[in-house]
PDB file of N, CA and C in Angstrom:
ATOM      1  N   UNK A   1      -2.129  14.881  40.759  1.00  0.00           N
ATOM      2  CA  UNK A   1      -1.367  15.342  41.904  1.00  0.00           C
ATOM      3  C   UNK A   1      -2.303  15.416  43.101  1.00  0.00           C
ATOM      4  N   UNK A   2      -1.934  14.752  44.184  1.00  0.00           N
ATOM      5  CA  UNK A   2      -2.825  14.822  45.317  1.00  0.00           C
ATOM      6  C   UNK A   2      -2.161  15.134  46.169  1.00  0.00           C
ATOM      7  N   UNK A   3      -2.661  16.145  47.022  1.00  0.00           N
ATOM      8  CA  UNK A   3      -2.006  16.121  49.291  1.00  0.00           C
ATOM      9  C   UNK A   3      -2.541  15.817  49.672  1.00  0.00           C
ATOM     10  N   UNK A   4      -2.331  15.547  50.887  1.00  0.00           N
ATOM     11  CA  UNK A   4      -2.741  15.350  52.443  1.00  0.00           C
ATOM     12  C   UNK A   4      -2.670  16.186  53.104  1.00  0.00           C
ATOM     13  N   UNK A   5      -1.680  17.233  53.230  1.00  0.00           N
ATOM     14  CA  UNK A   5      -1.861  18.388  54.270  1.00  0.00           C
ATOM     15  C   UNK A   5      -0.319  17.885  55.344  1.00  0.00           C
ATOM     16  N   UNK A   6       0.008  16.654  55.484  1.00  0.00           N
ATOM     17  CA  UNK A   6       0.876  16.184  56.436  1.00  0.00           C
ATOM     18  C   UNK A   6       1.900  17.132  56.437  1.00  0.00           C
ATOM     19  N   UNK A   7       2.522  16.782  57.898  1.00  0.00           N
ATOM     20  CA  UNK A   7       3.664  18.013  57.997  1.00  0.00           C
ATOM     21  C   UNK A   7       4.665  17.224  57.976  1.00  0.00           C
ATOM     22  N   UNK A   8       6.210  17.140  57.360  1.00  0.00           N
ATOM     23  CA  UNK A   8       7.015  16.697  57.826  1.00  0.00           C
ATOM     24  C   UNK A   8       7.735  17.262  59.416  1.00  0.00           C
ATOM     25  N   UNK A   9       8.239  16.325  59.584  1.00  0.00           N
ATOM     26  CA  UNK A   9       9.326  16.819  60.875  1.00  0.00           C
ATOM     27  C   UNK A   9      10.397  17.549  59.917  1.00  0.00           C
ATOM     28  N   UNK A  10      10.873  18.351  61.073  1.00  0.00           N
ATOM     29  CA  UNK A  10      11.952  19.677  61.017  1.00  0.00           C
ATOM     30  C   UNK A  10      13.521  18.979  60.715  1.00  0.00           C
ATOM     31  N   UNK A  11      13.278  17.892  61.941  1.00  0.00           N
ATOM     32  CA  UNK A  11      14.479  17.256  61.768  1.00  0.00           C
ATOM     33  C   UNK A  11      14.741  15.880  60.601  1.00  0.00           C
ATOM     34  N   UNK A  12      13.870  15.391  60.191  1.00  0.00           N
ATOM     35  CA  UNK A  12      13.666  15.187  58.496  1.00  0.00           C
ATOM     36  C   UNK A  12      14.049  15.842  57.408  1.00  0.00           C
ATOM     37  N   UNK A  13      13.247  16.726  57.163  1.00  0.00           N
ATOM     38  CA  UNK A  13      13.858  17.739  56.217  1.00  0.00           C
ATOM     39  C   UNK A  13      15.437  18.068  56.281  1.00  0.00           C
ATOM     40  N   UNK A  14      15.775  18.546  57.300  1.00  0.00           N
ATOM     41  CA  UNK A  14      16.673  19.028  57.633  1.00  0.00           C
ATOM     42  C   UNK A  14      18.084  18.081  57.127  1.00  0.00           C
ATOM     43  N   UNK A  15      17.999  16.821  57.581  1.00  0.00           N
ATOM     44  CA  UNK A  15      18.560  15.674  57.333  1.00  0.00           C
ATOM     45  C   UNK A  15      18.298  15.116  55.295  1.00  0.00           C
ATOM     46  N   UNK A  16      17.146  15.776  55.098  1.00  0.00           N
ATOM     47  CA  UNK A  16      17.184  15.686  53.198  1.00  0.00           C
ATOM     48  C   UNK A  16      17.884  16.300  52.409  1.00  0.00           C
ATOM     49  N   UNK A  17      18.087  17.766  53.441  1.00  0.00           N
ATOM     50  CA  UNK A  17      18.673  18.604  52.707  1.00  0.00           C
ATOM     51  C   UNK A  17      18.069  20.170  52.339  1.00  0.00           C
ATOM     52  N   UNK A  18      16.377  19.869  52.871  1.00  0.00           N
ATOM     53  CA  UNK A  18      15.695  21.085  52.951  1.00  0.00           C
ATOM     54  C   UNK A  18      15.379  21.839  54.258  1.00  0.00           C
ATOM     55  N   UNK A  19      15.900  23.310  53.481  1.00  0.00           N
ATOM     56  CA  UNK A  19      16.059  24.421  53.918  1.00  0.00           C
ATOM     57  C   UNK A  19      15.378  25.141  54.180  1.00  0.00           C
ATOM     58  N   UNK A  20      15.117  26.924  54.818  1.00  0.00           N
ATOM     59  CA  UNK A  20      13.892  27.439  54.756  1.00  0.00           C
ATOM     60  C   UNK A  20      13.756  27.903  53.241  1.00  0.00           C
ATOM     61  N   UNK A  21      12.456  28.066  53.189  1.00  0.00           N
ATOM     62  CA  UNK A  21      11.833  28.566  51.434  1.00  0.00           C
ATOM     63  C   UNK A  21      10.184  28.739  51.597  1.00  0.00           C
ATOM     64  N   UNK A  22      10.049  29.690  50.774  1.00  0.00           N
ATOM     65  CA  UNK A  22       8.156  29.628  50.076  1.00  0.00           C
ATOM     66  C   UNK A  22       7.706  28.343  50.596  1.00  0.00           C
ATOM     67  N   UNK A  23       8.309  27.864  49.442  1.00  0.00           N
ATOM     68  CA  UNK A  23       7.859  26.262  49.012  1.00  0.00           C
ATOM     69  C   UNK A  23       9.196  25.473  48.390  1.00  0.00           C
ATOM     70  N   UNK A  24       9.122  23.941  48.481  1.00  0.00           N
ATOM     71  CA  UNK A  24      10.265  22.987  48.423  1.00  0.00           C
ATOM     72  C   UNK A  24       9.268  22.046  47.372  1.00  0.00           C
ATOM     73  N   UNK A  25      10.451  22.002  46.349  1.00  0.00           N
ATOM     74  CA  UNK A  25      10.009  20.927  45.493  1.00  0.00           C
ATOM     75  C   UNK A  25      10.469  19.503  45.585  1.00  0.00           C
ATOM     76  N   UNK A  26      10.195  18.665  46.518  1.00  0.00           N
ATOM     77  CA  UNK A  26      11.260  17.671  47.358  1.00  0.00           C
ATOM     78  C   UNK A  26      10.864  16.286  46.375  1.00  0.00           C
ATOM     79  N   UNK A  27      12.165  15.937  45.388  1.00  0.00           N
ATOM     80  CA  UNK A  27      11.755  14.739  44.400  1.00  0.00           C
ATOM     81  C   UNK A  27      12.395  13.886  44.992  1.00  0.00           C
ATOM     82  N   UNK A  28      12.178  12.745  44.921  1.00  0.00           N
ATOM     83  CA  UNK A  28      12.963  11.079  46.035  1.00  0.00           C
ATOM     84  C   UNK A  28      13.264  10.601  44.153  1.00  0.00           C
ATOM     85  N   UNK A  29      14.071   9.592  43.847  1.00  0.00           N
ATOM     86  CA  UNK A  29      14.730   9.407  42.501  1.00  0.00           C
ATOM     87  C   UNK A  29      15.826   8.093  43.229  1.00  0.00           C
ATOM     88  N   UNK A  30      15.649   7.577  42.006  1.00  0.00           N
ATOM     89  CA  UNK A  30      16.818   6.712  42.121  1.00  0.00           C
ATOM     90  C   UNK A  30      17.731   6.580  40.782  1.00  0.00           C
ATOM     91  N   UNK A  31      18.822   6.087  41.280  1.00  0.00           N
ATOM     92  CA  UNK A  31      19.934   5.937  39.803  1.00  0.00           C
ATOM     93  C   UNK A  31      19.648   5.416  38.603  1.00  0.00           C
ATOM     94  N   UNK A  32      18.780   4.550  38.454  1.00  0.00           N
ATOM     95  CA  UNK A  32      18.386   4.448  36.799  1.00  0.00           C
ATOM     96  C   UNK A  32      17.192   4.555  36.491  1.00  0.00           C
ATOM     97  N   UNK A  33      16.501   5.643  37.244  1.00  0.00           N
ATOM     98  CA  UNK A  33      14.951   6.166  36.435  1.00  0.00           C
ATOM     99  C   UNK A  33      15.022   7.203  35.892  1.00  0.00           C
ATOM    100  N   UNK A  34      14.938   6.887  34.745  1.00  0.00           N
ATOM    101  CA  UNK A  34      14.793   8.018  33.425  1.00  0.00           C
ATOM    102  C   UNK A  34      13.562   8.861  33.611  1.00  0.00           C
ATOM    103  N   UNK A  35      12.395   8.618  34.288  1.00  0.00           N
ATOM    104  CA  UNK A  35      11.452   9.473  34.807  1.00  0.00           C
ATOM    105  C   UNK A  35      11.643  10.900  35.057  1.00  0.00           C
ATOM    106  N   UNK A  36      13.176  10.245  36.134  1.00  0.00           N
ATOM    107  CA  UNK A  36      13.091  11.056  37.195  1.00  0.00           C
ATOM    108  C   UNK A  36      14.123  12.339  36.769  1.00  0.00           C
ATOM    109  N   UNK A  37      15.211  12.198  35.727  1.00  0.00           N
ATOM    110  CA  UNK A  37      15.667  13.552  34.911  1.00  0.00           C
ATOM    111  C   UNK A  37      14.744  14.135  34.319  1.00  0.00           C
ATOM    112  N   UNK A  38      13.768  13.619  33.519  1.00  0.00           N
ATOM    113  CA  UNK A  38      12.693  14.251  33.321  1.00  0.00           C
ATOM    114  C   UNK A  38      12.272  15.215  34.592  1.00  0.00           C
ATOM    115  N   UNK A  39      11.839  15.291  35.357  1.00  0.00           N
ATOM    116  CA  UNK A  39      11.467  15.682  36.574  1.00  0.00           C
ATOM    117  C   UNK A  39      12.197  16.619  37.662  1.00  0.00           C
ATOM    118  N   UNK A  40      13.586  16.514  37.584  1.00  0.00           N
ATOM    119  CA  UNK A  40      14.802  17.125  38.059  1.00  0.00           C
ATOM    120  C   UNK A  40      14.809  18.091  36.769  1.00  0.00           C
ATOM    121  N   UNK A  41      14.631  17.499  35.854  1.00  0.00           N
ATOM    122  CA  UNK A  41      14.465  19.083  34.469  1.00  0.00           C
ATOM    123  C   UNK A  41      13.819  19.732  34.808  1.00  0.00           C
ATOM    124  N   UNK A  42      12.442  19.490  34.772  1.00  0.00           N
ATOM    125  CA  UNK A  42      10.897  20.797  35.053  1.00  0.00           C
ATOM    126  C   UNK A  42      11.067  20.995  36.511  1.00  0.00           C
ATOM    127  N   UNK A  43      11.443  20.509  37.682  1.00  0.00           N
ATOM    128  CA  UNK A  43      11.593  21.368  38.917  1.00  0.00           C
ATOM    129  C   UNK A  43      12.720  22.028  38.678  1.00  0.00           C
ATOM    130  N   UNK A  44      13.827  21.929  38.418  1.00  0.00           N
ATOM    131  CA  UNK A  44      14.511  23.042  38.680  1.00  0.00           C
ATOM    132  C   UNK A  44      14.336  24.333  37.603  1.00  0.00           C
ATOM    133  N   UNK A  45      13.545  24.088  36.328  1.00  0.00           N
ATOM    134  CA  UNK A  45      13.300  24.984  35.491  1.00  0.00           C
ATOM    135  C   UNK A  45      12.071  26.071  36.230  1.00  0.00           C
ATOM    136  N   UNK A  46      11.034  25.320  36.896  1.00  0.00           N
ATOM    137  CA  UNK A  46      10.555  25.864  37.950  1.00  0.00           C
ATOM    138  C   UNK A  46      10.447  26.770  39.127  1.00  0.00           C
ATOM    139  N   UNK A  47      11.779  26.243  39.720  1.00  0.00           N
ATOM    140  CA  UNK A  47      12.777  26.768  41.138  1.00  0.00           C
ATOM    141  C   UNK A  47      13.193  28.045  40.306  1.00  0.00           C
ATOM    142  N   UNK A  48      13.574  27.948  38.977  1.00  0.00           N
ATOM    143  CA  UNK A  48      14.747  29.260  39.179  1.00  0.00           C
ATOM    144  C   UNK A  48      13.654  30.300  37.960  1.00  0.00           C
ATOM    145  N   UNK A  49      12.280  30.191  37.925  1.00  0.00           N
ATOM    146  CA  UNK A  49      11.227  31.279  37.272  1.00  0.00           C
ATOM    147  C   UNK A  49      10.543  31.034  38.319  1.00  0.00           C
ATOM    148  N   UNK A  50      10.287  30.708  39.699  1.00  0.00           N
ATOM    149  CA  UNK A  50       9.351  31.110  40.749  1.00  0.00           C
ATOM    150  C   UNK A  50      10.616  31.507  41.905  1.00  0.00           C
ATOM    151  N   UNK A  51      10.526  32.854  41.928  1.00  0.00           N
ATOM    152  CA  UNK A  51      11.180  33.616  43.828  1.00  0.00           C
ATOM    153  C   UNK A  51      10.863  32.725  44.448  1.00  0.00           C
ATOM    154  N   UNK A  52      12.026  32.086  45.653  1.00  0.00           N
ATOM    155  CA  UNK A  52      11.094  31.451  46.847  1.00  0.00           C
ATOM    156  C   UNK A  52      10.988  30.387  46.785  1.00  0.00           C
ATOM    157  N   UNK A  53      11.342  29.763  45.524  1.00  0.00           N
ATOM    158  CA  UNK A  53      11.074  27.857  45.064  1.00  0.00           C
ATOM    159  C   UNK A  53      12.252  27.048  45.445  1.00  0.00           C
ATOM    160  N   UNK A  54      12.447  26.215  45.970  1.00  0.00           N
ATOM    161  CA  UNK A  54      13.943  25.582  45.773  1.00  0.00           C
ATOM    162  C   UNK A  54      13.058  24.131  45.433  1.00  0.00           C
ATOM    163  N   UNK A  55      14.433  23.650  44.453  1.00  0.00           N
ATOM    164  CA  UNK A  55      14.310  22.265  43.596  1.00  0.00           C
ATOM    165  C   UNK A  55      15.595  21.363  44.710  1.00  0.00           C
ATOM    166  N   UNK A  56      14.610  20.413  45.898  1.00  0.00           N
ATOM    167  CA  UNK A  56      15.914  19.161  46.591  1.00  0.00           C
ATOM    168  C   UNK A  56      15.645  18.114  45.615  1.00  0.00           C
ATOM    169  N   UNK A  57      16.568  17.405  45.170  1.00  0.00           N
ATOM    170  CA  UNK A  57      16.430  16.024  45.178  1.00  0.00           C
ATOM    171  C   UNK A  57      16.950  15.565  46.185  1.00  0.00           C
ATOM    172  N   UNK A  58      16.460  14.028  45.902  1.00  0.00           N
ATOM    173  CA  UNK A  58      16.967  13.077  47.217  1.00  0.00           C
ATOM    174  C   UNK A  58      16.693  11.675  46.580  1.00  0.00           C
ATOM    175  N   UNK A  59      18.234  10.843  46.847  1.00  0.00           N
ATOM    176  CA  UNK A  59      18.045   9.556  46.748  1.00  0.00           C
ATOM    177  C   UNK A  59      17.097   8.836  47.347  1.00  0.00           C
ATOM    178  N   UNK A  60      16.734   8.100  46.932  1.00  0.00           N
ATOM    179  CA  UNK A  60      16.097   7.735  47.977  1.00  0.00           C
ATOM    180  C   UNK A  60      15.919   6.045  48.234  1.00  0.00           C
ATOM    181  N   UNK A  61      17.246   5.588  47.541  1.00  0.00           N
ATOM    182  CA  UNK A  61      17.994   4.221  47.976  1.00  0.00           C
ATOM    183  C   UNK A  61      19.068   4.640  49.185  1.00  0.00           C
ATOM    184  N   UNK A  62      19.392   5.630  49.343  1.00  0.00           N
ATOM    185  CA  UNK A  62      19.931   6.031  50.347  1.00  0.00           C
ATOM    186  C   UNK A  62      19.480   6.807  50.947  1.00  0.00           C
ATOM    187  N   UNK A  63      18.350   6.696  51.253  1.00  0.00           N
ATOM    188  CA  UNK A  63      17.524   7.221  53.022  1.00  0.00           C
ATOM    189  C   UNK A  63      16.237   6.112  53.037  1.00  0.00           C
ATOM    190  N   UNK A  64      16.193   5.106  53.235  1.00  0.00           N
ATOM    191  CA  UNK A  64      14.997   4.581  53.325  1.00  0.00           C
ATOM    192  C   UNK A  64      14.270   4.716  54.655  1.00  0.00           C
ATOM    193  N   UNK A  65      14.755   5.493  55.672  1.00  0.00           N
ATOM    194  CA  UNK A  65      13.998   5.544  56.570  1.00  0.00           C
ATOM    195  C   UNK A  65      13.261   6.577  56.229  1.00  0.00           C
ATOM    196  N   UNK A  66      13.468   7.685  55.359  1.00  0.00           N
ATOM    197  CA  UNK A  66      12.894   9.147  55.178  1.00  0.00           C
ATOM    198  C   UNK A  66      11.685   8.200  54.007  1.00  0.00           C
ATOM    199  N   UNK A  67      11.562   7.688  53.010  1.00  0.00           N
ATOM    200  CA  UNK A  67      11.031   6.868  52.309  1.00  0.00           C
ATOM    201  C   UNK A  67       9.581   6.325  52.954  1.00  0.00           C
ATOM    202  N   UNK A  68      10.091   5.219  54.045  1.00  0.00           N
ATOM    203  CA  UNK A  68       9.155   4.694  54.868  1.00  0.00           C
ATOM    204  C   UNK A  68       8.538   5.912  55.224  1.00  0.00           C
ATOM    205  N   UNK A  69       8.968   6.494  55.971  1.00  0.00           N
ATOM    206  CA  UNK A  69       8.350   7.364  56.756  1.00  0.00           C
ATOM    207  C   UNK A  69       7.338   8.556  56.455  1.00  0.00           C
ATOM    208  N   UNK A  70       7.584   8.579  54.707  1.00  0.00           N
ATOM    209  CA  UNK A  70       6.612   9.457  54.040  1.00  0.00           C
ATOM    210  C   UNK A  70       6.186   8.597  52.964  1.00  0.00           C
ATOM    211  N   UNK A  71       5.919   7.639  52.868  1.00  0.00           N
ATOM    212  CA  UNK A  71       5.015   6.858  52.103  1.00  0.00           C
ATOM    213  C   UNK A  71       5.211   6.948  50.894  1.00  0.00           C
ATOM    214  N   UNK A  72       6.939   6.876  50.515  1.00  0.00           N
ATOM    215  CA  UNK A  72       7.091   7.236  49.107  1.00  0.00           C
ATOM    216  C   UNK A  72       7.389   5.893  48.529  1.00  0.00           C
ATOM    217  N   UNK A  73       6.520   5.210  47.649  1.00  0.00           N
ATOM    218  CA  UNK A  73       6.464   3.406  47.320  1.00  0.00           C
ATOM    219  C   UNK A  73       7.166   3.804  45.622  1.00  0.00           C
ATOM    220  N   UNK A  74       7.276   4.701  44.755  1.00  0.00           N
ATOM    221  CA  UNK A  74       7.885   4.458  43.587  1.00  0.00           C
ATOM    222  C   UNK A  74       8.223   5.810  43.133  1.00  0.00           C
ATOM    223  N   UNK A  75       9.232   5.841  42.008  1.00  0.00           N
ATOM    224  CA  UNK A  75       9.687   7.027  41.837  1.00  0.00           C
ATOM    225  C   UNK A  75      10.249   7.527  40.197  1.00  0.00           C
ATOM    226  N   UNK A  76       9.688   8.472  39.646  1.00  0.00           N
ATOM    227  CA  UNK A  76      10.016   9.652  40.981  1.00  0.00           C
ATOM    228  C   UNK A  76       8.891  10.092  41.351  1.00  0.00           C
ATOM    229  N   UNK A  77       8.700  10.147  42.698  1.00  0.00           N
ATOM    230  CA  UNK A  77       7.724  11.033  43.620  1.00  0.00           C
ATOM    231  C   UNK A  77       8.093  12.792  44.349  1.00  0.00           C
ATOM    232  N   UNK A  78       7.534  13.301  43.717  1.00  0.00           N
ATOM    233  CA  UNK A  78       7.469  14.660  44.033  1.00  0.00           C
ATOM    234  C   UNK A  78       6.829  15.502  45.413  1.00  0.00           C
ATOM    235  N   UNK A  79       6.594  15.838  46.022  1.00  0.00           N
ATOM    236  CA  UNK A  79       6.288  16.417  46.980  1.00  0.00           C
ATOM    237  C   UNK A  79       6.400  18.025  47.267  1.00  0.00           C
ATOM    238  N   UNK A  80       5.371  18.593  46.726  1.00  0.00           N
ATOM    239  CA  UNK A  80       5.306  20.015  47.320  1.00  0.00           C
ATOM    240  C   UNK A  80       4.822  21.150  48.682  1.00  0.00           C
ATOM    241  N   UNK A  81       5.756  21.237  49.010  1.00  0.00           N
ATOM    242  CA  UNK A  81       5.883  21.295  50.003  1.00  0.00           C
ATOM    243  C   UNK A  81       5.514  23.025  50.430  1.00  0.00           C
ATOM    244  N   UNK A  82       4.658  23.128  51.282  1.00  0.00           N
ATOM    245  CA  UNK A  82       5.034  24.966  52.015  1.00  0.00           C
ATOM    246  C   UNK A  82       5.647  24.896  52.471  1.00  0.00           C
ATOM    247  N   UNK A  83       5.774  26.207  53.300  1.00  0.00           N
ATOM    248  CA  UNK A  83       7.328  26.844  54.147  1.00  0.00           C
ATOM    249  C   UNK A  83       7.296  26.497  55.531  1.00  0.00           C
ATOM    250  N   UNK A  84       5.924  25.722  55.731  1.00  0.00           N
ATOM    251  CA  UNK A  84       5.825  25.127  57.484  1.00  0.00           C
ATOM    252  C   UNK A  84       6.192  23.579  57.145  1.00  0.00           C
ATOM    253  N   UNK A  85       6.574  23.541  55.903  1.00  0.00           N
ATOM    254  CA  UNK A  85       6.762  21.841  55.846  1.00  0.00           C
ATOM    255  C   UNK A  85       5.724  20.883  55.855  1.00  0.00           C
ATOM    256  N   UNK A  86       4.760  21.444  55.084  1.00  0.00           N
ATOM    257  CA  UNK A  86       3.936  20.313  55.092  1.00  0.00           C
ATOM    258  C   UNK A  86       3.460  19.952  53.603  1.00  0.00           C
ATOM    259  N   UNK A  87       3.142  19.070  53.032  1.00  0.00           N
ATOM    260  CA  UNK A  87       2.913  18.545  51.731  1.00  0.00           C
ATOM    261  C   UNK A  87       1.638  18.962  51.184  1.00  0.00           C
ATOM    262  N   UNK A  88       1.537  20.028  50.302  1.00  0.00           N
ATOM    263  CA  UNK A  88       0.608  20.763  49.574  1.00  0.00           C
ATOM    264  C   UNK A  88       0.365  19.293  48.502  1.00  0.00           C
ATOM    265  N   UNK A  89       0.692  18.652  48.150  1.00  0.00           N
ATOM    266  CA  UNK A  89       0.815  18.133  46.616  1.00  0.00           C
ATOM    267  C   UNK A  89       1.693  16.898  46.805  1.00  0.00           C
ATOM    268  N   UNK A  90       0.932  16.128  46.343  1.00  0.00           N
ATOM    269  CA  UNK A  90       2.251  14.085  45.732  1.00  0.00           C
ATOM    270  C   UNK A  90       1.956  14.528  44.407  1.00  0.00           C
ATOM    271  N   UNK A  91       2.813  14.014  43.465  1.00  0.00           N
ATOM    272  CA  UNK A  91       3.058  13.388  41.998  1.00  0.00           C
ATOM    273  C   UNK A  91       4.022  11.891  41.862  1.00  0.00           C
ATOM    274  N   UNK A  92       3.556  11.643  41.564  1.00  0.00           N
ATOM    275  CA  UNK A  92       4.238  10.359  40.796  1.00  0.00           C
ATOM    276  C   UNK A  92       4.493  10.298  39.436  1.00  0.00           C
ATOM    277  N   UNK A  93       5.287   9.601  39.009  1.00  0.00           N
ATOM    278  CA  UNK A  93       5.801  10.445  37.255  1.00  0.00           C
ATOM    279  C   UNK A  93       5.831  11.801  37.381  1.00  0.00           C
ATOM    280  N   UNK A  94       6.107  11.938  36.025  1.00  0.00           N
ATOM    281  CA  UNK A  94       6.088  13.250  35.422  1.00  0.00           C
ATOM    282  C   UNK A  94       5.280  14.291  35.329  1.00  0.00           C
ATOM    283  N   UNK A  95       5.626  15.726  36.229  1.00  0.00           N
ATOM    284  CA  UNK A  95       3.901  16.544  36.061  1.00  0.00           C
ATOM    285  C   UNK A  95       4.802  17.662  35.154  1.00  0.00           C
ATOM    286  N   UNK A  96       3.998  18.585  34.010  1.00  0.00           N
ATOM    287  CA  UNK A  96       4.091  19.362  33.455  1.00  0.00           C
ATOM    288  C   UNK A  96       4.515  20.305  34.157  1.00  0.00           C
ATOM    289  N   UNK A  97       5.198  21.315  33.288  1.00  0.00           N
ATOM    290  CA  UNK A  97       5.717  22.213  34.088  1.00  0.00           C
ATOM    291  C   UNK A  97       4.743  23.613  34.440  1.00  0.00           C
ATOM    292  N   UNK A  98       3.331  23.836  34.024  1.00  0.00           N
ATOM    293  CA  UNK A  98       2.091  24.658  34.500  1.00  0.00           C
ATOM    294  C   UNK A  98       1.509  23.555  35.248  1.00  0.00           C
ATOM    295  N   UNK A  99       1.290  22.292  35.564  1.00  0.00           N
ATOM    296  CA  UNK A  99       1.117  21.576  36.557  1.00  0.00           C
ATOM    297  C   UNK A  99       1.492  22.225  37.743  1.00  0.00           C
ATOM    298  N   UNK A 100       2.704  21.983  37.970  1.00  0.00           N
ATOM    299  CA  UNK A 100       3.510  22.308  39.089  1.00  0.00           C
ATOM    300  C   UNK A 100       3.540  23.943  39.264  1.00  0.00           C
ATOM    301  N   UNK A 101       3.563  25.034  38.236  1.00  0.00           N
ATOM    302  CA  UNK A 101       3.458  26.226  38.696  1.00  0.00           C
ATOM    303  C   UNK A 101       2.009  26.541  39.324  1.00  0.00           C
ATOM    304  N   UNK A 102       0.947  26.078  38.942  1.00  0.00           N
ATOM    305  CA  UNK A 102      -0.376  25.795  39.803  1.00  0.00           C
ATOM    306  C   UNK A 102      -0.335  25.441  40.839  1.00  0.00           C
ATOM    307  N   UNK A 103       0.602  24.570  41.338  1.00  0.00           N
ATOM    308  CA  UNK A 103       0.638  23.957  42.369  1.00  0.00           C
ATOM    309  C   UNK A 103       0.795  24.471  43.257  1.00  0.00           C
ATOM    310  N   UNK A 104       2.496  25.458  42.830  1.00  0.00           N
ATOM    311  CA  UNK A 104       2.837  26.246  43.811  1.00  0.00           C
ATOM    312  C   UNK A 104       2.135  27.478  44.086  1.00  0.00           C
ATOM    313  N   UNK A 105       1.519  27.711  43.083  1.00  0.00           N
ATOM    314  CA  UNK A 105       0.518  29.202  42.972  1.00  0.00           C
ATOM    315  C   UNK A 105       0.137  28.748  44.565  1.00  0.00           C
ATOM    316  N   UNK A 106      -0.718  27.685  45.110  1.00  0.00           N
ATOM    317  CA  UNK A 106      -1.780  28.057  46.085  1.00  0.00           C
ATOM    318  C   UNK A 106      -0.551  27.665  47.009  1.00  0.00           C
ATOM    319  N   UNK A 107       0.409  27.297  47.240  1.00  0.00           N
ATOM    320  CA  UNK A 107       1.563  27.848  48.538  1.00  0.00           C
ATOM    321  C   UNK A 107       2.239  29.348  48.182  1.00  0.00           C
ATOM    322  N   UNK A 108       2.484  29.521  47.341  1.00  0.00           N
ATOM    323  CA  UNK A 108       3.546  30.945  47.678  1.00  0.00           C
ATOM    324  C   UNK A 108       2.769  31.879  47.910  1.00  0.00           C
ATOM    325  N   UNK A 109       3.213  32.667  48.924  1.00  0.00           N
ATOM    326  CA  UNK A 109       2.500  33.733  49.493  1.00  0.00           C
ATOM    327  C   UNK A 109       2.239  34.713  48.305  1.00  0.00           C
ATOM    328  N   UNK A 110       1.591  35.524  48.282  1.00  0.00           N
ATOM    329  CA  UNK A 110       1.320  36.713  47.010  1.00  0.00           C
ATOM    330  C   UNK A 110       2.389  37.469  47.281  1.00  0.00           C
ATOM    331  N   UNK A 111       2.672  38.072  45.838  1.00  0.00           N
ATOM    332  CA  UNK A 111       3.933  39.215  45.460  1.00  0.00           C
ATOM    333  C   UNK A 111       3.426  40.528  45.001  1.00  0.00           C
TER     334      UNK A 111
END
């Protein structure tokens, strides 16, 4: 799992489907990758044992400009996101589900 730090635009997100939160688990998927239920399993199993998490998917044969525009070349690609919108974390395939609670550990604010 690697970031960059990049921020999305407001009006991006917004247009994906993400909302305010902690952190956004933003997966891009398409209709016949079996990957990617895998992946829509452990984020939303995720989202609903971390306060503050939300699990978007997003086609992402139907937004290819959001695609281009965040450098998402195969899928499923994951993206974790903080609450200013910017990408803590990429995955590609499948990350474990203490993968991803690590992940979010260093975005969610302390409880």
């Amino acid at each position: 799992m690697g970031g960059d730090g990049e921020r999305i635009d407001a009006g991006l997100l917004a247009a994906l489907g993400v909302g305010p939160a902690d952190a956004t688990l933003l997966q891009f998927s398409t209709a016949f990758c079996s990957p990617c239920r895998a992946v829509r399993r452990v984020s939303a199993e995720v989202a609903e044992l971390l306060p503050g998490v939300r699990h978007v998917e997003v086609d992402a044969e139907s937004h290819l400009e959001a695609v281009r525009a965040l450098g998402i070349w195969r899928t499923p690609t994951l993206l974790v996101l903080d609450g200013e919108g910017r990408v803590t974390k990429r995955a590609t395939g499948v990350p474990s589900k203490p993968q991803l609670i690590a992940a979010l550990g260093n975005v969610l604010p302390p409880r």
